[in-house]
N, C-alpha and C. Protein backbone atom coordinates (compact mmCIF):
# COMPACT_ATOMS: atom_id res chain seq x y z
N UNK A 1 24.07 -4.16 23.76
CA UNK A 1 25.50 -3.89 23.72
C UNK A 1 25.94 -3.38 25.10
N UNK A 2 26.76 -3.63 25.45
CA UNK A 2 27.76 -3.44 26.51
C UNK A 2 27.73 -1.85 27.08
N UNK A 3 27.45 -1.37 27.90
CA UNK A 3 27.29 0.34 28.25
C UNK A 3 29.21 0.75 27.65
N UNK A 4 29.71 0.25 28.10
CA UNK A 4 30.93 0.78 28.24
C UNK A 4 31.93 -0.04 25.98
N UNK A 5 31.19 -0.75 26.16
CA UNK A 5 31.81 -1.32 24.54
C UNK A 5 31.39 0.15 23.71
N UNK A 6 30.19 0.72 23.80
CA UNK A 6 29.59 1.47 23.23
C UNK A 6 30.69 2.52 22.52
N UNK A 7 31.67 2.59 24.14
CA UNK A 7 32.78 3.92 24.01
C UNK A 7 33.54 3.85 23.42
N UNK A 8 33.92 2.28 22.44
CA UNK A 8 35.07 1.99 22.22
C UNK A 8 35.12 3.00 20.45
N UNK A 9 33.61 3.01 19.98
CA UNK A 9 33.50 3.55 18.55
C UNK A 9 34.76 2.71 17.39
N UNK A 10 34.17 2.50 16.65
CA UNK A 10 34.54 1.51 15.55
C UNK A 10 34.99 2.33 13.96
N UNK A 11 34.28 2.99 13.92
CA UNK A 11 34.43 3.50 12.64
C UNK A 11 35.92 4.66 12.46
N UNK A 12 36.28 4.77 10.84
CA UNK A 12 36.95 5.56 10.82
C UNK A 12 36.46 6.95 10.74
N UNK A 13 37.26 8.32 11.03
CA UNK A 13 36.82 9.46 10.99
C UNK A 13 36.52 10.11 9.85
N UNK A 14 35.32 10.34 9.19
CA UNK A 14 34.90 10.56 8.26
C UNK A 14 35.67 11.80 7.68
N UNK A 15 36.12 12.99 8.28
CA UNK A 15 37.02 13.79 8.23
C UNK A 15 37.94 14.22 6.82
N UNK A 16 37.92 14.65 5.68
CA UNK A 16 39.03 14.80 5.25
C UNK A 16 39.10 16.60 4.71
N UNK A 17 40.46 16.59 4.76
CA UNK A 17 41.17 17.87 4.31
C UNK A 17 41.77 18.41 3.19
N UNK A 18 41.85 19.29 2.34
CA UNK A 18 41.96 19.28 1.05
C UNK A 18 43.10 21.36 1.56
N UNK A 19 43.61 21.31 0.47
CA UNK A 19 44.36 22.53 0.56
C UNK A 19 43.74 23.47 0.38
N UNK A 20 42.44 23.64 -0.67
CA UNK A 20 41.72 24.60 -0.49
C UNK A 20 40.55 24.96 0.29
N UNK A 21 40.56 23.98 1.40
CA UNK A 21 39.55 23.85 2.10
C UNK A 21 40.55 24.62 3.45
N UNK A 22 41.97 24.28 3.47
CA UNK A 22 42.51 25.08 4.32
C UNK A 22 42.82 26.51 4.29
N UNK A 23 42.62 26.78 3.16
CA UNK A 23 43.33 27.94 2.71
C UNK A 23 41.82 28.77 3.09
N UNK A 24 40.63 28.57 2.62
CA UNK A 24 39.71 29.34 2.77
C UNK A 24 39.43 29.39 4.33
N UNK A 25 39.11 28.35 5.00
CA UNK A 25 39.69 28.11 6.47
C UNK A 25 40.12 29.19 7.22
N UNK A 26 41.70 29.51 6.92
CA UNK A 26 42.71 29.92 7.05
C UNK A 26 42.11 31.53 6.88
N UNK A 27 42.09 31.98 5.56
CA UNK A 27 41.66 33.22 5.15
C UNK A 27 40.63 33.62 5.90
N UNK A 28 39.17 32.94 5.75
CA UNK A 28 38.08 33.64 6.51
C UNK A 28 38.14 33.45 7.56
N UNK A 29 38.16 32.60 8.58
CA UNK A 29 38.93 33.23 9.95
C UNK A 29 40.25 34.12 10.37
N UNK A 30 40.84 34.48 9.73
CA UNK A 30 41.44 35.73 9.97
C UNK A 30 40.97 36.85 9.87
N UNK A 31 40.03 37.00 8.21
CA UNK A 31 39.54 38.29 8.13
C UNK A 31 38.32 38.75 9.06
N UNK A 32 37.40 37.46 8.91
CA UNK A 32 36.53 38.06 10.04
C UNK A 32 37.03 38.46 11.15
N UNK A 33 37.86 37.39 11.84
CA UNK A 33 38.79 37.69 13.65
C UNK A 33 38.95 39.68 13.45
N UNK A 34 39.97 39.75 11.98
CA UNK A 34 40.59 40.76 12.12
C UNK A 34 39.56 41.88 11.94
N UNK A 35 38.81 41.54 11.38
CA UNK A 35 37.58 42.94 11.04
C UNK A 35 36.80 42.99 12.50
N UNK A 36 36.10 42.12 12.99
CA UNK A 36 35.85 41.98 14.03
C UNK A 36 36.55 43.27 15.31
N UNK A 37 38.17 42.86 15.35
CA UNK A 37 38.84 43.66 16.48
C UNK A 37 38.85 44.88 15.58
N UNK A 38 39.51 45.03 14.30
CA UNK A 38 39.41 46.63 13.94
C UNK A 38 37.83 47.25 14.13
N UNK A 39 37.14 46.57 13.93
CA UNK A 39 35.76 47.60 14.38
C UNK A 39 35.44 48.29 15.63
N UNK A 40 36.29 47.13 16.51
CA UNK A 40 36.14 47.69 18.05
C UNK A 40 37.20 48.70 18.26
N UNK A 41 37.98 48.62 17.97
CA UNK A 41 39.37 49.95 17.93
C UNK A 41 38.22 51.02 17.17
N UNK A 42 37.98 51.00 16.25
CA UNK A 42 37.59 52.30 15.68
C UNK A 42 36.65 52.69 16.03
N UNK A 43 35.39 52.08 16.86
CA UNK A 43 34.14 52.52 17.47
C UNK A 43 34.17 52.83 18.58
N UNK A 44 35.11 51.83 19.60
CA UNK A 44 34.90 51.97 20.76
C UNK A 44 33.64 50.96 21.00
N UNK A 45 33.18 50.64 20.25
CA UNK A 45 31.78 49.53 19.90
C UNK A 45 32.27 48.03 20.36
N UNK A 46 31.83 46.93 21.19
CA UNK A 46 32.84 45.92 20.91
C UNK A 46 31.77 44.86 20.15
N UNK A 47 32.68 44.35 19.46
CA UNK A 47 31.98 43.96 17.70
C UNK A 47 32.44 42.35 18.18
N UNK A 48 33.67 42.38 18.79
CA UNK A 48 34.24 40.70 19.44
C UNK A 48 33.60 40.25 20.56
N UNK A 49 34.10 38.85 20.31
CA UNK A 49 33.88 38.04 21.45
C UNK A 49 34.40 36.87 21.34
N UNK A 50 34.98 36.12 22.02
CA UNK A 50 35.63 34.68 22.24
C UNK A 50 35.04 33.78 21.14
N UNK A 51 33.65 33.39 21.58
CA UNK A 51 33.08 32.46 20.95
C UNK A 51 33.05 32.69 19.82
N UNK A 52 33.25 34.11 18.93
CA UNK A 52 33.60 34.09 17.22
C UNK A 52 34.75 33.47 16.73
N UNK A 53 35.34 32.96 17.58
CA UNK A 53 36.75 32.05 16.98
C UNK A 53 35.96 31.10 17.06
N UNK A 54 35.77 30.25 17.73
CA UNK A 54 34.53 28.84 17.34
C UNK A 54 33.77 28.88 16.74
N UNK A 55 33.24 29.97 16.02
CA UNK A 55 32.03 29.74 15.45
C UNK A 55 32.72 30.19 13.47
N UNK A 56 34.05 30.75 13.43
CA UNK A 56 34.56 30.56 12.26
C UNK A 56 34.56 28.67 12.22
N UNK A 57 35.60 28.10 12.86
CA UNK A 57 35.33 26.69 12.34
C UNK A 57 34.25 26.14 12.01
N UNK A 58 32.94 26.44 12.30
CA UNK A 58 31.74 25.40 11.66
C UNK A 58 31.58 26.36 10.57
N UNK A 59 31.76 27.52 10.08
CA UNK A 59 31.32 28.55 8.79
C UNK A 59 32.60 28.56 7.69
N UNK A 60 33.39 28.40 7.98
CA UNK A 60 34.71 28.16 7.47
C UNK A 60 35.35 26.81 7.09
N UNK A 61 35.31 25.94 7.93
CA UNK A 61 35.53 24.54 7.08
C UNK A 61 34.40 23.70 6.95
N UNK A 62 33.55 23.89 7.89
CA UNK A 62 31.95 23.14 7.89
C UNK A 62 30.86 23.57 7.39
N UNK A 63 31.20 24.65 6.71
CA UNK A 63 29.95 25.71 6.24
C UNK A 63 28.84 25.10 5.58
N UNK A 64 28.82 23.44 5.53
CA UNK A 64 27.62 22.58 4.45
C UNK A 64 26.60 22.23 5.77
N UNK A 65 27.43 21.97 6.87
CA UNK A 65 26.80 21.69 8.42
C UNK A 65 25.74 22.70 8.91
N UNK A 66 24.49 21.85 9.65
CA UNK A 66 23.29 22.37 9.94
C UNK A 66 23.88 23.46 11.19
N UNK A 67 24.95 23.25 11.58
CA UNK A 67 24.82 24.04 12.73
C UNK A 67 25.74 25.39 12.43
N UNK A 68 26.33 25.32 10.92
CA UNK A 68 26.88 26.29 10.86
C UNK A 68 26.11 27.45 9.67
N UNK A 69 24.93 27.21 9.59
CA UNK A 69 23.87 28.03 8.90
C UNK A 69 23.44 29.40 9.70
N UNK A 70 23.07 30.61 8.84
CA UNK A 70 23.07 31.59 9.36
C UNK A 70 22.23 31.65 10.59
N UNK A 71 21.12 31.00 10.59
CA UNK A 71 20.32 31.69 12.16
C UNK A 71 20.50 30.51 12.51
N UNK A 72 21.60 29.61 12.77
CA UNK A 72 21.89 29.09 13.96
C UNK A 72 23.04 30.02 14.41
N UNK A 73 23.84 30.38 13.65
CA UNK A 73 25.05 31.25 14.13
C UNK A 73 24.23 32.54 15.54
N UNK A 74 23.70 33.04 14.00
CA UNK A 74 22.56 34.17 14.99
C UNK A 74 21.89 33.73 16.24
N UNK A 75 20.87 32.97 15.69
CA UNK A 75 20.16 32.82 16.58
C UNK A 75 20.82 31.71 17.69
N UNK A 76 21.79 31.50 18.20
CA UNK A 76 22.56 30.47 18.71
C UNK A 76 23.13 31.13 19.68
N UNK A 77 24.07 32.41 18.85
CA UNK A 77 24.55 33.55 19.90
C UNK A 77 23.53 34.44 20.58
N UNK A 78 22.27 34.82 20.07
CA UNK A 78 21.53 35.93 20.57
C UNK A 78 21.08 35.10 21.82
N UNK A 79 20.39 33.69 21.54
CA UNK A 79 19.65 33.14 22.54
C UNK A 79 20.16 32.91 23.73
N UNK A 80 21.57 32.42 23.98
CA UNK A 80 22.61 31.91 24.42
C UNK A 80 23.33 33.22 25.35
N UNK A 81 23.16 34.17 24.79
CA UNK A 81 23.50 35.43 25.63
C UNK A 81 22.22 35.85 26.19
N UNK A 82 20.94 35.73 25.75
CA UNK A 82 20.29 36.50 26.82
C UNK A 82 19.57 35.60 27.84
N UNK A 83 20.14 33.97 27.58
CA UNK A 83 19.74 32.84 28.59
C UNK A 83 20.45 33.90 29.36
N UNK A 84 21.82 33.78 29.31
CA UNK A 84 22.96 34.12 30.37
C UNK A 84 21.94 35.37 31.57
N UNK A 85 21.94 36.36 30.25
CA UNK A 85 21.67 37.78 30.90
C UNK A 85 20.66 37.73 31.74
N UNK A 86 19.45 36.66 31.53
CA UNK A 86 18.14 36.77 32.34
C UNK A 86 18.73 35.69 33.48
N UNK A 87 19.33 34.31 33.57
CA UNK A 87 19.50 33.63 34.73
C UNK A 87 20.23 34.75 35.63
N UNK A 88 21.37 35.47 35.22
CA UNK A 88 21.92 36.07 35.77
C UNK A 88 20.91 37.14 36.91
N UNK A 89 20.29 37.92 36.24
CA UNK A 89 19.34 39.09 36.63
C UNK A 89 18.50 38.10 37.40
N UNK A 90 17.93 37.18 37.30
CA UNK A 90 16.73 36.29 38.12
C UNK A 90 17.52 35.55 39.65
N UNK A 91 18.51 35.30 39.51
CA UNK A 91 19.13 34.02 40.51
C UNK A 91 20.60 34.40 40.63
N UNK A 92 21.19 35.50 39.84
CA UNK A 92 22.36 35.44 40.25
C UNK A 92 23.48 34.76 39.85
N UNK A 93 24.73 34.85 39.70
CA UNK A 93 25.56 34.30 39.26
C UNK A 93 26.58 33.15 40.08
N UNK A 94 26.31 31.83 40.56
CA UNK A 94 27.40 31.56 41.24
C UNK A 94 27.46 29.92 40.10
N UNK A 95 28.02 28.83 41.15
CA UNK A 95 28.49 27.72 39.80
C UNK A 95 27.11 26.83 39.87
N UNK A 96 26.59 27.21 40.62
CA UNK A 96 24.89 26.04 39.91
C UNK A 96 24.35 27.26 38.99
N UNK A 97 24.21 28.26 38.93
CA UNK A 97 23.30 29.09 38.21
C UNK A 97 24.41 29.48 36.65
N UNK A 98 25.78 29.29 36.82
CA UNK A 98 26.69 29.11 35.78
C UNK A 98 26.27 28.27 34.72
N UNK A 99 25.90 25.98 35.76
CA UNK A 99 25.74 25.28 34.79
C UNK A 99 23.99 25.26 34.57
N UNK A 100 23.43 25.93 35.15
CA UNK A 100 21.82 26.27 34.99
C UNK A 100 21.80 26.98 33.33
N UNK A 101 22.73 27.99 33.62
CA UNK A 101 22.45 28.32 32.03
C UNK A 101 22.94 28.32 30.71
N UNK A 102 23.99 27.18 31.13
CA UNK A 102 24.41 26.54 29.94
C UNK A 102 23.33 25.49 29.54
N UNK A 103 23.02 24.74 30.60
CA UNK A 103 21.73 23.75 30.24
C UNK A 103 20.84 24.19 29.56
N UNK A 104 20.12 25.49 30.14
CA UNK A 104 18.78 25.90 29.65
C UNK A 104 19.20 26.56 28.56
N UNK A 105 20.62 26.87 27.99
CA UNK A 105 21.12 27.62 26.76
C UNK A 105 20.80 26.71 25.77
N UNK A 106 21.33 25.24 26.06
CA UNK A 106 21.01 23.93 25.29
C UNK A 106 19.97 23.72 25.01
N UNK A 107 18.93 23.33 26.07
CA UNK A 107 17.51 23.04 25.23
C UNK A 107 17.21 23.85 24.33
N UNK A 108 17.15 25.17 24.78
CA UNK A 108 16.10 26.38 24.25
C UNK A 108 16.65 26.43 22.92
N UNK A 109 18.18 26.49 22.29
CA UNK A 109 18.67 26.22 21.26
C UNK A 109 18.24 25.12 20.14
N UNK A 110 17.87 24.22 21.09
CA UNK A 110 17.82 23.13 20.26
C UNK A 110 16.37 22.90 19.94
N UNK A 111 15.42 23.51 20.99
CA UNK A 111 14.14 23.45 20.63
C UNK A 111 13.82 24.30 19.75
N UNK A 112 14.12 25.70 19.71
CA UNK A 112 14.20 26.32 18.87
C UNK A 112 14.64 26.35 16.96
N UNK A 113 15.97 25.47 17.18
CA UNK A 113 16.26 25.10 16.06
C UNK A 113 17.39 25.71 15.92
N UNK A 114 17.93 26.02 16.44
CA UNK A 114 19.28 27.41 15.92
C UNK A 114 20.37 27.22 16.75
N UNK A 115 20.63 25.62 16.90
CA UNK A 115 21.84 25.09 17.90
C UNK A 115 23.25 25.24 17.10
N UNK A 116 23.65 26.04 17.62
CA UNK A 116 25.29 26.50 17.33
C UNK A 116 26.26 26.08 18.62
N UNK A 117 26.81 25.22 18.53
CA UNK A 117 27.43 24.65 19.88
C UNK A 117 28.66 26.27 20.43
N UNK A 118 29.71 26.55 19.32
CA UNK A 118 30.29 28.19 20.12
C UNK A 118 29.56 29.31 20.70
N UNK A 119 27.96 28.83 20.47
CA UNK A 119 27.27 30.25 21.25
C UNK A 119 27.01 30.07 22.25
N UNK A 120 26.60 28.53 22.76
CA UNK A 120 26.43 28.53 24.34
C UNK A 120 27.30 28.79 25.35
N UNK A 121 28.93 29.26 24.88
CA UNK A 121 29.41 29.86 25.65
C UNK A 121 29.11 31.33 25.93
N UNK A 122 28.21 32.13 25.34
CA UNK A 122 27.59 33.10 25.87
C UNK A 122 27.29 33.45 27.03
N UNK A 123 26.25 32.06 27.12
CA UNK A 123 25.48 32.13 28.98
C UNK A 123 26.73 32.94 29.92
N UNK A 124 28.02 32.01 29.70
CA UNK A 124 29.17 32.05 30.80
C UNK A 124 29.19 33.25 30.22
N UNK A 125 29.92 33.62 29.11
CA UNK A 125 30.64 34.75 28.94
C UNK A 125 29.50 35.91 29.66
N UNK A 126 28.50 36.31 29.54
CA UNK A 126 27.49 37.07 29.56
C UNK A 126 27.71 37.13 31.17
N UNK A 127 27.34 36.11 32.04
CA UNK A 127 27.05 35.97 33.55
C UNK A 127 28.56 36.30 33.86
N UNK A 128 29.61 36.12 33.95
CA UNK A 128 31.20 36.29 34.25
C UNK A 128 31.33 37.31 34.47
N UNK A 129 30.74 38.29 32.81
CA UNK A 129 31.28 39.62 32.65
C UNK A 129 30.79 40.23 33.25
N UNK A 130 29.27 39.93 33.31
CA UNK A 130 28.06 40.85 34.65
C UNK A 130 27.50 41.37 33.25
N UNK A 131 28.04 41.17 32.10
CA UNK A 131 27.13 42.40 31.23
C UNK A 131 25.73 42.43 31.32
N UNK A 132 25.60 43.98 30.41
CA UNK A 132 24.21 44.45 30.37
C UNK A 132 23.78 43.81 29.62
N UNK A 133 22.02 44.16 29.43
CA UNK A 133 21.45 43.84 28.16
C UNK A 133 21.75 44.42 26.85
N UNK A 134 22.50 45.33 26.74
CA UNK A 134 23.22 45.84 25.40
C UNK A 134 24.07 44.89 25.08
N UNK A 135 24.60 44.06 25.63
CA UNK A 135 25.37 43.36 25.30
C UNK A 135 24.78 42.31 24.05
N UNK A 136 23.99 42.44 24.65
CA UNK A 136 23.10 41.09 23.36
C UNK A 136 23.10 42.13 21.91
N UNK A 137 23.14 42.87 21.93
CA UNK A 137 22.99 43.88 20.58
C UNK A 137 24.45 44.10 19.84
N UNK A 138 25.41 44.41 21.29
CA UNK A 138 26.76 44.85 20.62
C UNK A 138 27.63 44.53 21.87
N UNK A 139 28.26 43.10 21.39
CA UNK A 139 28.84 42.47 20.25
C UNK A 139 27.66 41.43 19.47
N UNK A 140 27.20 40.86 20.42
CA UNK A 140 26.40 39.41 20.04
C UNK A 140 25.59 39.58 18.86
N UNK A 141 24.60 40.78 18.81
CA UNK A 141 24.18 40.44 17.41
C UNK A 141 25.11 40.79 15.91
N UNK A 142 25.32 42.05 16.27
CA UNK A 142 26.47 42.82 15.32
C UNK A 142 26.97 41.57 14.90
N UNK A 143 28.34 41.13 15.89
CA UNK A 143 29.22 40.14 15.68
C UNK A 143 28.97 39.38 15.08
N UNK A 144 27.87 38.41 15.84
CA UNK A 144 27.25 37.18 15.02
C UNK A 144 26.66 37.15 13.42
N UNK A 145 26.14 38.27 13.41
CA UNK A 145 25.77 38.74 11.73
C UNK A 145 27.13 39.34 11.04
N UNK A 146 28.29 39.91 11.22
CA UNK A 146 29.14 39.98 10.57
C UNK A 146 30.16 38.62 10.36
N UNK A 147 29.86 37.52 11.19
CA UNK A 147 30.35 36.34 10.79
C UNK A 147 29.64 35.67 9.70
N UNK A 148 28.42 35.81 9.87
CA UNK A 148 27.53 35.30 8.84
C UNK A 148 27.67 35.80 7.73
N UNK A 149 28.05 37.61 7.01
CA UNK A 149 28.12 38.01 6.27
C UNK A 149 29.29 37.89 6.18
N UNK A 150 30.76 37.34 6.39
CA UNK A 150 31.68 37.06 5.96
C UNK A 150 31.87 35.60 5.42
N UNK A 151 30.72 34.83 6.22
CA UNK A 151 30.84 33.71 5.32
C UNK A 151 30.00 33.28 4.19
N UNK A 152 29.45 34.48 3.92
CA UNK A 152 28.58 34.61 2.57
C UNK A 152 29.66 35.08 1.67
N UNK A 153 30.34 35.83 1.98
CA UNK A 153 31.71 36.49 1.19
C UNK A 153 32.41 35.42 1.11
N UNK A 154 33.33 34.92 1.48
CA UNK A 154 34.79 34.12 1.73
C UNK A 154 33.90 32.41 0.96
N UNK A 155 33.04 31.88 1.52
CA UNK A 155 32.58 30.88 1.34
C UNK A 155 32.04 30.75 -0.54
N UNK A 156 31.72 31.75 -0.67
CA UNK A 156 30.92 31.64 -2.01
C UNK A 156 31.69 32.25 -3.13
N UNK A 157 32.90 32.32 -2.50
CA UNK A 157 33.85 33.05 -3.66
C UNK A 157 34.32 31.66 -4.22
N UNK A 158 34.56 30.58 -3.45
CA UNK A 158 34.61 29.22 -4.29
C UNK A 158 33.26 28.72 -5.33
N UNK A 159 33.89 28.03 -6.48
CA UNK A 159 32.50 27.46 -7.00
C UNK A 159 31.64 26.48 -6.92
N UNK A 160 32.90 25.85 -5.32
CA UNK A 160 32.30 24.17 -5.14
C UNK A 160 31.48 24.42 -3.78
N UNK A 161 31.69 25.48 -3.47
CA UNK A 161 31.05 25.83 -2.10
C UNK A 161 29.49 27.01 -2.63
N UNK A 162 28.13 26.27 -1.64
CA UNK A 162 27.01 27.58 -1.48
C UNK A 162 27.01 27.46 -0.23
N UNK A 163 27.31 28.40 -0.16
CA UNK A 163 26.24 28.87 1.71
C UNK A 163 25.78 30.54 1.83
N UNK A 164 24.13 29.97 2.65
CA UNK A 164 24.16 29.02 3.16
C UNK A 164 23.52 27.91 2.34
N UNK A 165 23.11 26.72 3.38
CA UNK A 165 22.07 25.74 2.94
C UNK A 165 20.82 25.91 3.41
N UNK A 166 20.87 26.65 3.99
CA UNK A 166 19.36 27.08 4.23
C UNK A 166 19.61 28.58 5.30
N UNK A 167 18.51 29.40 5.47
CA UNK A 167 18.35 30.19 6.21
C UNK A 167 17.92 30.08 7.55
């Protein structure tokens, strides 16, 4: 086949949407978002991070999807932040050592097994901010496990929905 026919893709988008698929959607990404920031107001702890808005869409409308299972969430964000934190500490932060550890965020994810595509923005977020290694603890693990435990809540309050599908 043609390198470039390849791009043209043929099929329709398998995709469909249902009202209660929005509504739960809708709901558990707010409450997590919102529990998320009230934890950090009241601790002083920061419990957020960017990439928990991406990572509600695969737990929230995709929650049957391999990549939106709990230790990929986890283990997706933990790995993915401390790629960041160690390229950073080893080589420094400029734009080859930026896309150095998004790459090596990718394999290691995927070899591993626990590929969550919203956590490899970690690496960046992690190297940008300069953060410490606490950082991987609080927000990244905290966070990442209170998404997971909200979509054990929100997800399983339906009867057509289990998650997860696996651990």
């Amino acid at each position: 086949m043609n390198y470039f026919k390849k791009m043209k893709g043929d099929a329709k988008s398998p995709l469909q949407v249902n009202g209660k698929d929005l509504f739960t959607a809708f709901v558990g990404s707010f409450l997590t978002i919102i529990l998320l920031l009230e934890l950090t107001e009241m601790t002083d702890t920061p419990w957020f991070m960017a990439s928990f808005g991406s990572s509600c869409i695969l737990v929230f409308a995709s929650w049957n999807a391999p990549l939106a299972q709990p230790r990929n969430i986890v283990g997706g964000h933990v790995i993915s932040g401390f790629v960041g934190w160690a390229v950073a500490g080893l080589v420094g932060t400029t734009p080859m050592t930026l896309a150095l550890a998004v790459a090596v965020a990718v394999v290691f994810t995927m070899v591993l097994r626990v590929t969550h595509p919203p956590a490899i923005a970690n690496a960046l977020i992690v190297m940008i901010g300069g953060y410490h290694f606490e950082y991987l603890f609080t927000p990244i693990l905290l966070g990442s496990s209170l998404v997971v435990v909200m979509g054990l809540l929100i997800n399983n309050m339906r009867r057509t929905r289990r998650y997860p599908v696996f651990w």
